[in-house]
N, C-alpha and C. Protein backbone atom coordinates (compact mmCIF):
# COMPACT_ATOMS: atom_id res chain seq x y z
N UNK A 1 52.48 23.44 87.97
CA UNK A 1 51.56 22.89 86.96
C UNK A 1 51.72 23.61 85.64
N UNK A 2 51.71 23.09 84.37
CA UNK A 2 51.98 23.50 83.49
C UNK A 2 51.04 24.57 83.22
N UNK A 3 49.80 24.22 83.48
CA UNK A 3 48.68 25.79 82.95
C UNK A 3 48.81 27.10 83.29
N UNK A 4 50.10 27.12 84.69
CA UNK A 4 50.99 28.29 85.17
C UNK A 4 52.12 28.84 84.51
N UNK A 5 52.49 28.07 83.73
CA UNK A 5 53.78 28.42 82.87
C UNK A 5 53.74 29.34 82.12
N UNK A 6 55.24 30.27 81.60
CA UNK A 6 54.92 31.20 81.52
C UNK A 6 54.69 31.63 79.98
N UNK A 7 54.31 30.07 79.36
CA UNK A 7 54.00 30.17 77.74
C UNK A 7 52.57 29.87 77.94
N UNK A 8 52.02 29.37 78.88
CA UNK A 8 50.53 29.55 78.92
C UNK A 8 50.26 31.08 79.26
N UNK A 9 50.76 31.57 80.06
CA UNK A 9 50.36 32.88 80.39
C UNK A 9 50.21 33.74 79.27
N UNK A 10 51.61 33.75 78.62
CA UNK A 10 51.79 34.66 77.62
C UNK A 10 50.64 34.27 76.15
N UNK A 11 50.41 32.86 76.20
CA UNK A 11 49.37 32.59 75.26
C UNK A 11 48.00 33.06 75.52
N UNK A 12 47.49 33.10 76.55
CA UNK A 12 46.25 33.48 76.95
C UNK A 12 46.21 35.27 77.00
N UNK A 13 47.21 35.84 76.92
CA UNK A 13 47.29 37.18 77.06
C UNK A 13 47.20 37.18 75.44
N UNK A 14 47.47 36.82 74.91
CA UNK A 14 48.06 37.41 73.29
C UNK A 14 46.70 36.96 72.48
N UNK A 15 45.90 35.81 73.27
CA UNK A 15 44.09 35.47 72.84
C UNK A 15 43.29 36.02 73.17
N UNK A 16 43.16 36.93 74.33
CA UNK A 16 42.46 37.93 74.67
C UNK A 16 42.83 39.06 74.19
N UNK A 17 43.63 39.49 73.91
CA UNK A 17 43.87 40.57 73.18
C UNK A 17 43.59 40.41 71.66
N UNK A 18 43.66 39.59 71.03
CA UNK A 18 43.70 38.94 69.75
C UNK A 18 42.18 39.38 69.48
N UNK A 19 41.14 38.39 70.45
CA UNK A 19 39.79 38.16 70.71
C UNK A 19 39.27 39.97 70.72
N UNK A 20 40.02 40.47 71.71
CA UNK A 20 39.03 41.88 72.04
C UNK A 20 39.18 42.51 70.89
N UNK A 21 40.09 43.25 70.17
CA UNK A 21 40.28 43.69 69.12
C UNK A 21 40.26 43.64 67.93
N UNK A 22 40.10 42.14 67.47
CA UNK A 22 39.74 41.62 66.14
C UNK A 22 38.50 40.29 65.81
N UNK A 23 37.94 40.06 66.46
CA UNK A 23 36.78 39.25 66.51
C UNK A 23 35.16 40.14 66.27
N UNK A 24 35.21 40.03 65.45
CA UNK A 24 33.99 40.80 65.13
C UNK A 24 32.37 40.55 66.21
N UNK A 25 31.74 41.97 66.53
CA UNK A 25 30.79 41.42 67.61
C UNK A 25 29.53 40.83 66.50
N UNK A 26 30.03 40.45 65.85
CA UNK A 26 28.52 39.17 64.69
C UNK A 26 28.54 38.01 65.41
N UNK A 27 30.06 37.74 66.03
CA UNK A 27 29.97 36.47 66.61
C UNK A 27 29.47 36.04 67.87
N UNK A 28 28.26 35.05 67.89
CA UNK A 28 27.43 34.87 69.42
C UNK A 28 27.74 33.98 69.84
N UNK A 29 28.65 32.97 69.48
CA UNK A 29 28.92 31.46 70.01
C UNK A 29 30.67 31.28 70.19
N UNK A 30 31.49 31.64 68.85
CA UNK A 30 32.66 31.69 68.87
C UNK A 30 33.33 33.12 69.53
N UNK A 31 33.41 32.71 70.82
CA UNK A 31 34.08 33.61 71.54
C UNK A 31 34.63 33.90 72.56
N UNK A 32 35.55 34.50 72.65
CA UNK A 32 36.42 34.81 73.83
C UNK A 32 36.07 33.60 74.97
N UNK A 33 34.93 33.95 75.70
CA UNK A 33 33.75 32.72 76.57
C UNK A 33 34.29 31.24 76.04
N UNK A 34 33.85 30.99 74.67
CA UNK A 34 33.61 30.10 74.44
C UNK A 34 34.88 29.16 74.37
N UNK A 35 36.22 30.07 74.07
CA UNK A 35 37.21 29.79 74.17
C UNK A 35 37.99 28.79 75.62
N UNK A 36 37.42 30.21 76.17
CA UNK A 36 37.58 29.95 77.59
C UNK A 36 37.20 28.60 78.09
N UNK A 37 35.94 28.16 77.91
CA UNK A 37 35.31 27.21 78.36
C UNK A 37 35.85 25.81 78.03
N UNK A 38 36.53 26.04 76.33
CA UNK A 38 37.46 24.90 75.72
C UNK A 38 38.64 24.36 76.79
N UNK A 39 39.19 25.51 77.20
CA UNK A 39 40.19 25.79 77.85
C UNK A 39 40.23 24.42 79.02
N UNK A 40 39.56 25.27 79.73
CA UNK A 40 38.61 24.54 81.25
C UNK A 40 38.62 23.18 81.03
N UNK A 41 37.80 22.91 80.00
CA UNK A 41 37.48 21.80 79.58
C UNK A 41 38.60 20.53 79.37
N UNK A 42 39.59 21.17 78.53
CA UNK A 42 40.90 20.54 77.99
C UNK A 42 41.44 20.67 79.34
N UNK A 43 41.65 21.27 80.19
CA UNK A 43 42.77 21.19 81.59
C UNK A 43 42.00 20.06 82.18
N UNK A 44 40.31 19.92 82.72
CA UNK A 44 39.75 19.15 83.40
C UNK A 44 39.79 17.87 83.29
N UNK A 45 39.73 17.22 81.75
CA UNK A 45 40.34 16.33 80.97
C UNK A 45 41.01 15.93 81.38
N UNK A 46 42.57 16.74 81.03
CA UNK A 46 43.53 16.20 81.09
C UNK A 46 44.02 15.58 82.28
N UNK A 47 43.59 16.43 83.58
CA UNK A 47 44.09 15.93 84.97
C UNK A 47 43.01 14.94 85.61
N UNK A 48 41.75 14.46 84.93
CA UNK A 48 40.86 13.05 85.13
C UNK A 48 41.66 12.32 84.07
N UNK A 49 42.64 12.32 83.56
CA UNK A 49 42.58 10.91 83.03
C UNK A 49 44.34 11.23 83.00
N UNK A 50 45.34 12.04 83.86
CA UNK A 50 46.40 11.84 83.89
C UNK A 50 47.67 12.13 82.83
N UNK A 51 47.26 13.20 82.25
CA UNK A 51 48.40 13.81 81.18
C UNK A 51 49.82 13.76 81.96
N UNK A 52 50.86 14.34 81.50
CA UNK A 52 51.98 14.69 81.72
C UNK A 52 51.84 16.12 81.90
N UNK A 53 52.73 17.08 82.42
CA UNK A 53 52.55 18.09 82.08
C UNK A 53 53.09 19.10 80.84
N UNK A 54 54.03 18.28 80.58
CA UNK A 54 54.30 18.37 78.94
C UNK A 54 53.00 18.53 77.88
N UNK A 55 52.50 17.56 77.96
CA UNK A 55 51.03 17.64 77.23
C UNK A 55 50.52 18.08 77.67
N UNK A 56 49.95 18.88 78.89
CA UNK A 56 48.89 19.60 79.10
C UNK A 56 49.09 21.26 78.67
N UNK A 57 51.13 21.27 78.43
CA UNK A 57 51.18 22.95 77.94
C UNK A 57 50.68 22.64 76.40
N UNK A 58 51.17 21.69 75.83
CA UNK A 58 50.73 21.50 74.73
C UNK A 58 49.36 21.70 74.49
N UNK A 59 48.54 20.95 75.02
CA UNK A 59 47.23 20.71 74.68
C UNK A 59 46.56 22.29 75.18
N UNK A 60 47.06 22.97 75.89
CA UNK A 60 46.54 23.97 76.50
C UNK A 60 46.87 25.35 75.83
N UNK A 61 47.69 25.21 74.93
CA UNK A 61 48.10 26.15 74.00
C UNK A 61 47.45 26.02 72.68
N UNK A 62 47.28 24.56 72.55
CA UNK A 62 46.14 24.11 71.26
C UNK A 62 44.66 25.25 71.63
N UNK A 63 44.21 25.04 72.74
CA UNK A 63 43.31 24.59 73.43
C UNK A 63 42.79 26.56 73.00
N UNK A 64 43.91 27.41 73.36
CA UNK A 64 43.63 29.01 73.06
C UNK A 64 43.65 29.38 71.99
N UNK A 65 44.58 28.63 70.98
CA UNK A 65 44.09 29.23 69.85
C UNK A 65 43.61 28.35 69.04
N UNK A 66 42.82 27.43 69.30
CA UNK A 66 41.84 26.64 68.12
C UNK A 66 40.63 27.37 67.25
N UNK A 67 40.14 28.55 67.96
CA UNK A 67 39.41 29.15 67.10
C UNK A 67 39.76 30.80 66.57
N UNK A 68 41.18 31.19 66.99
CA UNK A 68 41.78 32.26 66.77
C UNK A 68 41.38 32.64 65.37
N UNK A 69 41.64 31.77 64.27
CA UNK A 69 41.05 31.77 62.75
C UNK A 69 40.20 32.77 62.81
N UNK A 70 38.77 32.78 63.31
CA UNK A 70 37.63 33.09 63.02
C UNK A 70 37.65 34.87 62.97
N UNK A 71 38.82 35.52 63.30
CA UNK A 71 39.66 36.89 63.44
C UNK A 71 39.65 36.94 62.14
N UNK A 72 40.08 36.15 61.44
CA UNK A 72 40.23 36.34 59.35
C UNK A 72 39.54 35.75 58.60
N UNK A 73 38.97 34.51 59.23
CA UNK A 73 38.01 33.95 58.32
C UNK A 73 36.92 33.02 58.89
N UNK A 74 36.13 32.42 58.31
CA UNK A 74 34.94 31.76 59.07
C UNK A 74 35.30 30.31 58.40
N UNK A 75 34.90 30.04 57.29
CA UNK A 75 35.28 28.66 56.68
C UNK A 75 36.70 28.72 56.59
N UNK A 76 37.30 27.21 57.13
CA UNK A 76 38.41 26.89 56.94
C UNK A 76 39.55 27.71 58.16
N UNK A 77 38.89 28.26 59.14
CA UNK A 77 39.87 28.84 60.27
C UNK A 77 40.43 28.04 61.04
N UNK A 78 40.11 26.56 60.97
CA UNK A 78 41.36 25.88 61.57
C UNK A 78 42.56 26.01 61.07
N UNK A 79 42.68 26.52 59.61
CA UNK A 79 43.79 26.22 59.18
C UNK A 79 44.63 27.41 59.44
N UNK A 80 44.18 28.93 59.85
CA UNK A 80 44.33 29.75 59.77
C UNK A 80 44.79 29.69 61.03
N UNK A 81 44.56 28.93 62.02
CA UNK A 81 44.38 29.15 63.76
C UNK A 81 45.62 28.76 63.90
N UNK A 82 46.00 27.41 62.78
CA UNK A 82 47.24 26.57 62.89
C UNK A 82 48.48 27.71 62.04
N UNK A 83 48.41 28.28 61.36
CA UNK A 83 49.32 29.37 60.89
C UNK A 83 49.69 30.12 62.05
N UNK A 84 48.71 31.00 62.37
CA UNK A 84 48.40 31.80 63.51
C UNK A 84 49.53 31.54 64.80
N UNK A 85 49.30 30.09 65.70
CA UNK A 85 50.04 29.38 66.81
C UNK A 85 50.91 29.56 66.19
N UNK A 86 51.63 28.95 65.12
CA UNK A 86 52.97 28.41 64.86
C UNK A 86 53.91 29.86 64.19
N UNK A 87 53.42 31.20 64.08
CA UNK A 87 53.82 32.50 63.92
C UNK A 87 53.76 32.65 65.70
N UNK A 88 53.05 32.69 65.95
CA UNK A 88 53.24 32.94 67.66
C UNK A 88 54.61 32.43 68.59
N UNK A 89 54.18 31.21 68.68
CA UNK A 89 55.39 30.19 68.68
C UNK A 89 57.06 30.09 68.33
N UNK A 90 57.00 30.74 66.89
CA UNK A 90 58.17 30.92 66.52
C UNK A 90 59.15 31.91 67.27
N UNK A 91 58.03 33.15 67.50
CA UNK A 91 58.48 34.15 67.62
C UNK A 91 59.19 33.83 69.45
N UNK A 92 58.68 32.65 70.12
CA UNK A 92 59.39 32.80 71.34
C UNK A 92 60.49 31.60 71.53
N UNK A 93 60.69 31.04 69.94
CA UNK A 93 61.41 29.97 70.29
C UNK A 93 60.84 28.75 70.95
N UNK A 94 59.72 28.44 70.38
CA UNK A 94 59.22 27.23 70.41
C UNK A 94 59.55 26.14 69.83
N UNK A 95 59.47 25.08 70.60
CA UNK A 95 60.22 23.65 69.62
C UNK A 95 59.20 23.52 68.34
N UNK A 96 60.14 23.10 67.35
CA UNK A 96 59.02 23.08 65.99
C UNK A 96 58.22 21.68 66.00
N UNK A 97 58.85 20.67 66.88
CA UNK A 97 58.54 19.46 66.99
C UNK A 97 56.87 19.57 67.69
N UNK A 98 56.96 20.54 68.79
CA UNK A 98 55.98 20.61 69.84
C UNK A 98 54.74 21.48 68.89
N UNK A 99 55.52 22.54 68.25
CA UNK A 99 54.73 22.90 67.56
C UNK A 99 53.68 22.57 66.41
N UNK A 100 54.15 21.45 65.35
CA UNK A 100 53.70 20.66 65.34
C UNK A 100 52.57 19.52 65.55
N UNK A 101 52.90 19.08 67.29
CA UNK A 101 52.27 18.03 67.55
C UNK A 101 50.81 19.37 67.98
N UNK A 102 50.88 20.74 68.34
CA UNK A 102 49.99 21.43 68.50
C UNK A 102 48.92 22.14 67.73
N UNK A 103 49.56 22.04 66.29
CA UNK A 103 48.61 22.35 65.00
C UNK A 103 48.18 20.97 64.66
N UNK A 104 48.63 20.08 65.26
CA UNK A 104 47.64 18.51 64.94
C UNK A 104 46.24 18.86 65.47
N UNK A 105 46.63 18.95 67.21
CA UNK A 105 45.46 19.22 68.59
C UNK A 105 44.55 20.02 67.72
N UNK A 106 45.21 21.35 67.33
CA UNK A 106 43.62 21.94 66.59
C UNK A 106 42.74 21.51 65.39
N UNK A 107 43.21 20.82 63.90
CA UNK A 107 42.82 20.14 63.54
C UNK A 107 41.78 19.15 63.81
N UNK A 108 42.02 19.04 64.83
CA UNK A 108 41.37 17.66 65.42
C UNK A 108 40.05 18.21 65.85
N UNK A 109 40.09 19.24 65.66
CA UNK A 109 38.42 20.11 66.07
C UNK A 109 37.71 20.35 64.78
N UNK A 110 37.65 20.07 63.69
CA UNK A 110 37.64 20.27 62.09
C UNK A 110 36.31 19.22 61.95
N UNK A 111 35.77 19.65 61.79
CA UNK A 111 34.33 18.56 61.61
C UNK A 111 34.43 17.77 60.06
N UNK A 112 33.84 17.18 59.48
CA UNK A 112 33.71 15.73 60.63
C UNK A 112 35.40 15.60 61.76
N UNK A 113 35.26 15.28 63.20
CA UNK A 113 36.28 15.11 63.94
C UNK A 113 36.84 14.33 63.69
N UNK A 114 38.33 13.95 63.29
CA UNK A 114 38.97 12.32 63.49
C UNK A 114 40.30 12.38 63.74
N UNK A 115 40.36 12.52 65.33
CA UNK A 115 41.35 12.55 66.05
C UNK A 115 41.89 11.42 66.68
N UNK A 116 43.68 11.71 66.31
CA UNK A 116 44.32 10.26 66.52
C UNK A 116 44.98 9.83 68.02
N UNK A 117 45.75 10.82 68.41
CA UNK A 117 45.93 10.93 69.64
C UNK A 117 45.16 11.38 70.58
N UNK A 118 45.69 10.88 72.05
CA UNK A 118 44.97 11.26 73.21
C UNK A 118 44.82 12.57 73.32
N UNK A 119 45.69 13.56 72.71
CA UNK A 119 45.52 14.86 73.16
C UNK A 119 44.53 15.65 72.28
N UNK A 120 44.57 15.35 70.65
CA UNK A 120 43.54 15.11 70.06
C UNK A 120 42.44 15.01 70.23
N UNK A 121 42.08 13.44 70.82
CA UNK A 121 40.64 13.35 71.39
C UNK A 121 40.33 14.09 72.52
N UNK A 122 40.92 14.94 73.52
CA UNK A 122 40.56 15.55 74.35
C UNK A 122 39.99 16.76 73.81
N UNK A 123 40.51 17.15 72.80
CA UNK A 123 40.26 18.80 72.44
C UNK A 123 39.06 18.70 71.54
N UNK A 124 38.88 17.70 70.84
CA UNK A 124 37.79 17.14 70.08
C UNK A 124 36.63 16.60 71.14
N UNK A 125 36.91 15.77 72.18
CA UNK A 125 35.87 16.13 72.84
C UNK A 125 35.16 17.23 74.03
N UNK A 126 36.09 18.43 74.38
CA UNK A 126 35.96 19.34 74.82
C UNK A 126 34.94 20.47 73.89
N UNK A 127 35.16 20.17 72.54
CA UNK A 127 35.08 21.66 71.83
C UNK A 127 33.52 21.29 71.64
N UNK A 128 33.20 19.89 71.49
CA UNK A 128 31.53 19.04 71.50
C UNK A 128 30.83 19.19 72.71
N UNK A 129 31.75 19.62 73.61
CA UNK A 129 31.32 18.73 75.09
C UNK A 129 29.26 19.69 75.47
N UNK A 130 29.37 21.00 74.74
CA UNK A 130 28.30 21.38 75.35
C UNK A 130 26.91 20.49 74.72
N UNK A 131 27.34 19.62 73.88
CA UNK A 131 26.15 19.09 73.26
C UNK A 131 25.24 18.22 73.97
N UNK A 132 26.21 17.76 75.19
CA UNK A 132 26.15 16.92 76.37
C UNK A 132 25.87 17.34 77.51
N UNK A 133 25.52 18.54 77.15
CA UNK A 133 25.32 19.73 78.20
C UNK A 133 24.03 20.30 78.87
N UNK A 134 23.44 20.56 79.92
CA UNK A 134 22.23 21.69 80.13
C UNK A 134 21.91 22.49 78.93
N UNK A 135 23.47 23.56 78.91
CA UNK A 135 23.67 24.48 78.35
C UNK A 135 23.39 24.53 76.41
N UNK A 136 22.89 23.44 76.09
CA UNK A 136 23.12 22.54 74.82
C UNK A 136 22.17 23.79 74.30
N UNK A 137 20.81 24.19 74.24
CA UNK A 137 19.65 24.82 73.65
C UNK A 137 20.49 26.11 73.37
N UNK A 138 20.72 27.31 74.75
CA UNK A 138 21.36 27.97 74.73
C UNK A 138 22.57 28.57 74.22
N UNK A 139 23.70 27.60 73.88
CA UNK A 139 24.57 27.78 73.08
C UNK A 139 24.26 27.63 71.60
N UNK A 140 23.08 26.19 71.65
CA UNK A 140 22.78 26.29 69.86
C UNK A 140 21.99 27.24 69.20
N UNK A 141 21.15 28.25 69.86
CA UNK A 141 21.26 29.23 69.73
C UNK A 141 22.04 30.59 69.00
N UNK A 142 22.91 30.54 69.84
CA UNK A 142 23.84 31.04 69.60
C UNK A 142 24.79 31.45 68.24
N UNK A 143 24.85 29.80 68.11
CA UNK A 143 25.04 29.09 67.01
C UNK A 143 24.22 29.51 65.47
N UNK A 144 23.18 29.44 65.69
CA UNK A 144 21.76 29.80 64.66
C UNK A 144 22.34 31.32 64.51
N UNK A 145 22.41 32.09 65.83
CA UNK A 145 22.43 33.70 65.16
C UNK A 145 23.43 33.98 64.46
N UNK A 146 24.63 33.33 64.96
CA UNK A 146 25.99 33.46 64.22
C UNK A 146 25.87 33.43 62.73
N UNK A 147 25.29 32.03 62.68
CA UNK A 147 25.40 31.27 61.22
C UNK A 147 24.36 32.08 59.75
N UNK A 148 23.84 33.16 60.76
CA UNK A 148 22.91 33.97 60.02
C UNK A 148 24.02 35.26 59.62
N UNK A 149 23.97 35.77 60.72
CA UNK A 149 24.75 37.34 60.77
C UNK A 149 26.22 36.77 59.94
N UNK A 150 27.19 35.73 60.15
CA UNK A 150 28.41 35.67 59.51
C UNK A 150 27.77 35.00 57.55
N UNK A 151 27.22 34.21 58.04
CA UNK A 151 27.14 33.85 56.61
C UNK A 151 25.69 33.78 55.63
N UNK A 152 24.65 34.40 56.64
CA UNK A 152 23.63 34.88 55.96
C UNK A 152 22.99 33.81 55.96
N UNK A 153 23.04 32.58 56.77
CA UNK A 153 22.21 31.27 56.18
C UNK A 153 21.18 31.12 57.54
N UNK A 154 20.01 30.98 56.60
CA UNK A 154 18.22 30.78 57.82
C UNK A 154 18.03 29.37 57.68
N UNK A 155 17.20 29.09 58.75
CA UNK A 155 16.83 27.73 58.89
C UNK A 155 15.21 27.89 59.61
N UNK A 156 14.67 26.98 59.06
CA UNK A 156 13.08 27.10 60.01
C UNK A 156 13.32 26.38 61.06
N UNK A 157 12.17 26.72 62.56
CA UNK A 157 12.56 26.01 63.26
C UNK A 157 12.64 24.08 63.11
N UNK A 158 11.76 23.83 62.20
CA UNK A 158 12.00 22.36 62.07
C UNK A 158 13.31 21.54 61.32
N UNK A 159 13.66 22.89 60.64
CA UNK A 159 14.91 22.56 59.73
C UNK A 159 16.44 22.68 60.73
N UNK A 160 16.22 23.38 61.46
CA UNK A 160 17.16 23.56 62.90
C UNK A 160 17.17 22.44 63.83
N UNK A 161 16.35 22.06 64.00
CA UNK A 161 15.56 21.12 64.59
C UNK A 161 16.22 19.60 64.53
N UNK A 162 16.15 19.30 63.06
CA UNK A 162 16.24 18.36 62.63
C UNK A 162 18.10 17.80 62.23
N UNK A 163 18.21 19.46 61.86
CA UNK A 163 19.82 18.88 61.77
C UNK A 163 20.84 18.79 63.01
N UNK A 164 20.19 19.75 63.80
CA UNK A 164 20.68 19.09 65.50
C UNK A 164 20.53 17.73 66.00
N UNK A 165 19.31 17.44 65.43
CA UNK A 165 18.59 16.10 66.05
C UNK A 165 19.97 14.69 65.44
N UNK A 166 20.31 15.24 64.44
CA UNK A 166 21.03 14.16 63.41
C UNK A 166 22.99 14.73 63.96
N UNK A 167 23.38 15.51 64.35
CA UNK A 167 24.02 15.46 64.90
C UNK A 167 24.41 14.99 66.25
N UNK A 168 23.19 15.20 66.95
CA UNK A 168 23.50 14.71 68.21
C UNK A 168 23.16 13.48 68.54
N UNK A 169 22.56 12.41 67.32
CA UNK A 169 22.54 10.88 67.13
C UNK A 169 23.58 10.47 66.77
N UNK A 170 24.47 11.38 66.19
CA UNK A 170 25.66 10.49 65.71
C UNK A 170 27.24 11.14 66.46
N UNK A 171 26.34 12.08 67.40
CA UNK A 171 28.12 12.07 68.08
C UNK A 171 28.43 10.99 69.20
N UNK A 172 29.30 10.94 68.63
CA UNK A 172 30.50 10.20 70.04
C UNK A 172 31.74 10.57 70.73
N UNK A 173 31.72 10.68 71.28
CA UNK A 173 33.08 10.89 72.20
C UNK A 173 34.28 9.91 72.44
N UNK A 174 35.44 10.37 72.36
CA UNK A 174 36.28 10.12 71.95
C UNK A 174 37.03 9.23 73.61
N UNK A 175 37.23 9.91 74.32
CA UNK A 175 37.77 9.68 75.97
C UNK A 175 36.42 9.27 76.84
N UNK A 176 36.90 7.53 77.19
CA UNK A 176 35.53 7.20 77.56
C UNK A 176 34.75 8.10 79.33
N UNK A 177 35.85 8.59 79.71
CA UNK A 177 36.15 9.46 81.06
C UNK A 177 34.78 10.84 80.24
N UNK A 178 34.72 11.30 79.19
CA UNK A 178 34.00 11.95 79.05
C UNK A 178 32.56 11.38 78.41
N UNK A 179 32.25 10.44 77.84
CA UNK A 179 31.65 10.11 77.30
C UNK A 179 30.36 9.25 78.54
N UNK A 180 31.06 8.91 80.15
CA UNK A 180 30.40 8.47 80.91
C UNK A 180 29.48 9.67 81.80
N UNK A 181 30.56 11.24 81.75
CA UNK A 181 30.21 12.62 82.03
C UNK A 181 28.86 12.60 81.23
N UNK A 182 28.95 12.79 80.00
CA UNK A 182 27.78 13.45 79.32
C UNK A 182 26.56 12.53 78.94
N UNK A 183 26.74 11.40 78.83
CA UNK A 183 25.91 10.47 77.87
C UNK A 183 24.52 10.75 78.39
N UNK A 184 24.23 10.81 79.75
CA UNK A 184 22.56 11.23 80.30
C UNK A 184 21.97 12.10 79.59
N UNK A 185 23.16 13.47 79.64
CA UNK A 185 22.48 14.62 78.91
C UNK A 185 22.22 14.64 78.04
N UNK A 186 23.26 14.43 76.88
CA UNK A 186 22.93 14.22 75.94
C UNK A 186 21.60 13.35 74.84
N UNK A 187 21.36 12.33 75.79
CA UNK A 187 20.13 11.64 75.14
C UNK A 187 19.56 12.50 75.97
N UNK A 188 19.08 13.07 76.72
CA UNK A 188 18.08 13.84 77.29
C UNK A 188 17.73 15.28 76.30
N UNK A 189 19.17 15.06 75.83
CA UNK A 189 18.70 16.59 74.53
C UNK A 189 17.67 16.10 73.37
N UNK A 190 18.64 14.68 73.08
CA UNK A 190 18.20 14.36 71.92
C UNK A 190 16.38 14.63 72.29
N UNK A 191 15.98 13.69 73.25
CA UNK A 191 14.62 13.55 73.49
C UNK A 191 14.10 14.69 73.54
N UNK A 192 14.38 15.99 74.23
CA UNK A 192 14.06 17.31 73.90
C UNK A 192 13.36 17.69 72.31
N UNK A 193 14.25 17.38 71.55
CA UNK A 193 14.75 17.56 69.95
C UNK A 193 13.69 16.99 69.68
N UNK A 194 13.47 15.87 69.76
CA UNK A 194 12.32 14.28 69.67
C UNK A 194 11.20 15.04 70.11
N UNK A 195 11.07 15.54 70.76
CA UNK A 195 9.05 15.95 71.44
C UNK A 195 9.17 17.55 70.76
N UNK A 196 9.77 18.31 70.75
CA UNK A 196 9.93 19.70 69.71
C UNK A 196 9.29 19.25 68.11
N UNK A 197 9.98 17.95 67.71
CA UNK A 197 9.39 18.23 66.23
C UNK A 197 8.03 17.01 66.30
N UNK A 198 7.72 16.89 67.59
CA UNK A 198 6.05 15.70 67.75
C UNK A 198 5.59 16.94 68.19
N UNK A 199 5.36 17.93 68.35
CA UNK A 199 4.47 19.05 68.86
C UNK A 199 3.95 19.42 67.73
C-alpha cells in the first residue's frame, strides 16, 4: 500500500520533526495532532471511494505537509507549505510533474476552498471534516485560542458564535462519500450554534 512507501515514511519523519522543533507552542489547533488527523482522514477517503495508489502517495504527501507553513508564517502558509514539499521533494528526486499535481492538493485547503480534482476535493474535505464532527466545539476552541495568542484577534462569545454559525451554513463538501458521513452532525452543530445565541 502506498501509505507504506518509503517516501511516505520519510515524509512523515521529516513533519514530525519539522512540527517538534519549529512550530511554536501558541499553536492549539494547528498541530502535529491535527495534522495527523488530516492524514487519517485523506487515507480513509481515499480507500472508500477507490484511489490508485499512485494518488494516495500523492495525496498523502499533500496531506503532511499542508500546514507545514505555519513553522514561518500564519497568513498565507499554504504557499509556504507548497515551497516547503517541493524543496523536500527535490532533494530525493521527485517527479516535478507529481510534484506539482501535490502543491495543487495543498492549495486546495486555502479558504474560500475551490478544488478541482478528486484528490483536491478529498484534502479539502478532510481538512473541514471536523466541522461535521462531535469534536466540532472542542477543536473550535482551539481555534479561538490560537487566533488570539498568534494574531492577537478577540471575539465575544456571540461574535464567535455567529461567524461559526455562517460558516457552517455554507459549507459543503466536496466527495458525496463524505458529505453522507457528516451531514447529521453537522446540522446538529449548526442547531447547537442556533439555541447558544436564543439563550
Amino acid at each position: 500500500m502506498a501509505e507504506y512507501s518509503p517516501i511516505i515514511q520519510q515524509t512523515e519523519q521529516f513533519v514530525r520533526e519539522l512540527f517538534s522543533t519549529q512550530l511554536s507552542e501558541e499553536f492549539k489547533f494547528h498541530t502535529l495532532g491535527h495534522t495527523m488527523e488530516i492524514v487519517n482522514s485523506c487515507r480513509n477517503i481515499g480507500v472508500a471511494i477507490g484511489i490508485s495508489e499512485n494518488d494516495m502517495e500523492m495525496l498523502l504527501i499533500a496531506a503532511w505537509f499542508h500546514d507545514v507553513g505555519y513553522t514561518k508564517t500564519y497568513v498565507g502558509h499554504e504557499e509556504i507549505s507548497c515551497q516547503m514539499v517541493e524543496e523536500f521533494l527535490q532533494t530525493i528526486s521527485y517527479s516535478q510533474e507529481k510534484i506539482d499535481i501535490i502543491k495543487n492538493i495543498i492549495m486546495a485547503t486555502k479558504m474560500p476552498q475551490n478544488p478541482n480534482t478528486t484528490l483536491e476535493k478529498i484534502i479539502a474535505d478532510a481538512d473541514l471534516y471536523n466541522l461535521g464532527s462531535k469534536e466540532f466545539f472542542v477543536r473550535n476552541e482551539e481555534i479561538r485560542e490560537e487566533l488570539f495568542l498568534r494574531l492577537g484577534r478577540t471575539f465575544t462569545d456571540e461574535e464567535w458564535a455567529k461567524s461559526n454559525l455562517a460558516l457552517l451554513e455554507k459549507q459543503q463538501f466536496w466527495i458525496p462519500y463524505v458529505e453522507n458521513l457528516v451531514r447529521s452532525q453537522l446540522n446538529e452543530n449548526i442547531e447547537q450554534i442556533k439555541k447558544s445565541l436564543d439563550s
